[in-house]
C-alpha atoms as a PDB file:
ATOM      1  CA  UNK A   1      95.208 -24.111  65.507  1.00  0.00           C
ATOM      2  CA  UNK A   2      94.528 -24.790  61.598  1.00  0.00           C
ATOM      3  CA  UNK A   3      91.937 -26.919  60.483  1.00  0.00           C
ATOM      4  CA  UNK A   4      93.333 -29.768  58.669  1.00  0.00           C
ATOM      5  CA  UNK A   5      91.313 -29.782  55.543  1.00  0.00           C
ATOM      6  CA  UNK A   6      90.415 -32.603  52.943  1.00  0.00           C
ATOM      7  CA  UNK A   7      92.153 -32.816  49.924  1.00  0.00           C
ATOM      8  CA  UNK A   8      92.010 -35.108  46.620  1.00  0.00           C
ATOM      9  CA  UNK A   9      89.099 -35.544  44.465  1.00  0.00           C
ATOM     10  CA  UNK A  10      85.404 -36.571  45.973  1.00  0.00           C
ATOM     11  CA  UNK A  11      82.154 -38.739  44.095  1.00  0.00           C
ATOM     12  CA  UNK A  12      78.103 -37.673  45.113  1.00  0.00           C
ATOM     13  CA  UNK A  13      76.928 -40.659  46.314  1.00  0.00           C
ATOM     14  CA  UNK A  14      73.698 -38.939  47.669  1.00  0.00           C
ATOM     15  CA  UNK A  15      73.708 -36.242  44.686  1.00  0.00           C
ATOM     16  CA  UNK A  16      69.780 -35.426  45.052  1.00  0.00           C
ATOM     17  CA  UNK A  17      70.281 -35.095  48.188  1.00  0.00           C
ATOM     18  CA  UNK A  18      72.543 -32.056  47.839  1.00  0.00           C
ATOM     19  CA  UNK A  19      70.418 -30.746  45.232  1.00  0.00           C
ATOM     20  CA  UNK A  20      67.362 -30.630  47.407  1.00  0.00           C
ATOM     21  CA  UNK A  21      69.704 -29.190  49.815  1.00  0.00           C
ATOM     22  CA  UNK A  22      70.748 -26.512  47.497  1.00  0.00           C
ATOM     23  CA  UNK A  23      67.460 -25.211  47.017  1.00  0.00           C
ATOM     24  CA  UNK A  24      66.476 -24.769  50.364  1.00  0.00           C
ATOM     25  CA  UNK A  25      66.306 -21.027  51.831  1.00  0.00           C
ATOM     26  CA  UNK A  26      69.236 -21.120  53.925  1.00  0.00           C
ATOM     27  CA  UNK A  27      72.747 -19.596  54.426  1.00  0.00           C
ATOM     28  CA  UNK A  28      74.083 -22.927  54.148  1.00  0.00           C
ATOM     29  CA  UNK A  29      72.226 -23.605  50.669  1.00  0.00           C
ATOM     30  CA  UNK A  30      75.903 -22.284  48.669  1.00  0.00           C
ATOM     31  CA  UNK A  31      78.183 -24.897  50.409  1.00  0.00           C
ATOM     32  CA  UNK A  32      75.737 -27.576  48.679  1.00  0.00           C
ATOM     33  CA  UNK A  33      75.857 -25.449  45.542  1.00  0.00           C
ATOM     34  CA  UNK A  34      79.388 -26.145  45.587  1.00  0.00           C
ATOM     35  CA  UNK A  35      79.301 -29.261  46.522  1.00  0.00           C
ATOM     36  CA  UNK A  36      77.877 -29.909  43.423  1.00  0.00           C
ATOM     37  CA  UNK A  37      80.166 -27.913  41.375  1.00  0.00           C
ATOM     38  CA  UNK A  38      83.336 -28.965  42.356  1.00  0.00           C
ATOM     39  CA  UNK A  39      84.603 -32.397  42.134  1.00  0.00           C
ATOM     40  CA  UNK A  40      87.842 -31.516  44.271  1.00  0.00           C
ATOM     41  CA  UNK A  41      87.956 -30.667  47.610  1.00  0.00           C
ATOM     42  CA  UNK A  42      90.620 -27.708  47.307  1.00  0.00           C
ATOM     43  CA  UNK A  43      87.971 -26.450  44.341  1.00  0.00           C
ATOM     44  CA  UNK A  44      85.054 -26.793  46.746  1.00  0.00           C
ATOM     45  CA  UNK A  45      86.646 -24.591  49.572  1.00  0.00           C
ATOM     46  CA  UNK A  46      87.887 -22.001  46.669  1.00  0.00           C
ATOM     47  CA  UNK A  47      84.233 -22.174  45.582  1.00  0.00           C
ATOM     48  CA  UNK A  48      82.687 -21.858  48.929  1.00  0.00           C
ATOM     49  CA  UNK A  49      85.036 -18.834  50.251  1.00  0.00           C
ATOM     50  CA  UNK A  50      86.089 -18.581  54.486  1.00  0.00           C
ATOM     51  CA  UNK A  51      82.642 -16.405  55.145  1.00  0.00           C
ATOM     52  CA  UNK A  52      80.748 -18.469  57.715  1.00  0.00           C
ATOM     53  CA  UNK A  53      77.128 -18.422  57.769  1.00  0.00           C
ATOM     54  CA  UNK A  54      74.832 -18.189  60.854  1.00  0.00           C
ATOM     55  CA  UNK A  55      71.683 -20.765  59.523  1.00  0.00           C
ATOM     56  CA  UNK A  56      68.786 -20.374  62.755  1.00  0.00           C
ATOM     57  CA  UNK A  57      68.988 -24.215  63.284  1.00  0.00           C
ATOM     58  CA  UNK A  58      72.525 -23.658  64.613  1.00  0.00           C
ATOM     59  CA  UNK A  59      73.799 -21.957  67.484  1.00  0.00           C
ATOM     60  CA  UNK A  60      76.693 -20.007  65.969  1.00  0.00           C
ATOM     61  CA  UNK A  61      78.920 -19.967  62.601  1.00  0.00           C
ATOM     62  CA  UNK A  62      79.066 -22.812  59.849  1.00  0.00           C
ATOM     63  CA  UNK A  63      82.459 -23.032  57.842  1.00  0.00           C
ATOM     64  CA  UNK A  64      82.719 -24.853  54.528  1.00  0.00           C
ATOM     65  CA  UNK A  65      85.236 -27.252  56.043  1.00  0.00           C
ATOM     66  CA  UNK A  66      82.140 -27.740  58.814  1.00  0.00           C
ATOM     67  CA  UNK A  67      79.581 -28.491  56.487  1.00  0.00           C
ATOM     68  CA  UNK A  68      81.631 -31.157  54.019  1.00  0.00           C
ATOM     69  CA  UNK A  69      82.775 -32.498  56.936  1.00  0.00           C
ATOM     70  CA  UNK A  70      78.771 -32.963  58.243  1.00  0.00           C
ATOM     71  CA  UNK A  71      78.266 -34.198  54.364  1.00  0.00           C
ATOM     72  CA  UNK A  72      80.690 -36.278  54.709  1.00  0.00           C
ATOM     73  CA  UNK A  73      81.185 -38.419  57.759  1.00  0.00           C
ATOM     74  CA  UNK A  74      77.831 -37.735  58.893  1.00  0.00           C
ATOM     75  CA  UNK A  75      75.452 -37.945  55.881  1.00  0.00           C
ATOM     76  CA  UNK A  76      77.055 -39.528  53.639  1.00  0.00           C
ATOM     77  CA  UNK A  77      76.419 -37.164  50.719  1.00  0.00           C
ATOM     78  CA  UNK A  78      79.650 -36.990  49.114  1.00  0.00           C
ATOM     79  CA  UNK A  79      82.440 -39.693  49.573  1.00  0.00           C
ATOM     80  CA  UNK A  80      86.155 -39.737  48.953  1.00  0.00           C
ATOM     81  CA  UNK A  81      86.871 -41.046  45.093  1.00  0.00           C
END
């Protein structure tokens, strides 16, 4: 089954947030990087590639769709525009 991914353009509510978060030392570090990059979702997935990363805090793979989802709903980082 296909993830159903986001689409349309998205704001940084919580932008030093995701800067902090890009700096850190950890695999997830470049989905933040392109968080910040990219102010679409469809650039942000081009951006981040389909390679999951394995960060230790997690057991198993992060996707991009994963982590902007976390960003998201969860944290609040980024936000639909």
């Amino acid at each position: 089954m296909a993830v159903k991914r986001f689409s349309g353009q998205f704001r940084r509510p919580d932008e030093a947030m995701l800067r902090e978060k890009a700096g850190y030392d950890d695999p997830r570090a470049r989905f933040y990087k392109a968080m910040l990059e990219a102010s679409t979702y469809d650039e942000y997935y081009r951006l981040s590639g389909d390679e999951p990363v394995y960060p230790r805090t997690y057991k198993g793979p992060v996707t991009a769709h994963m982590e902007i989802r976390y960003a998201r709903s969860v944290r609040g980082w980024i936000a639909d525009h």
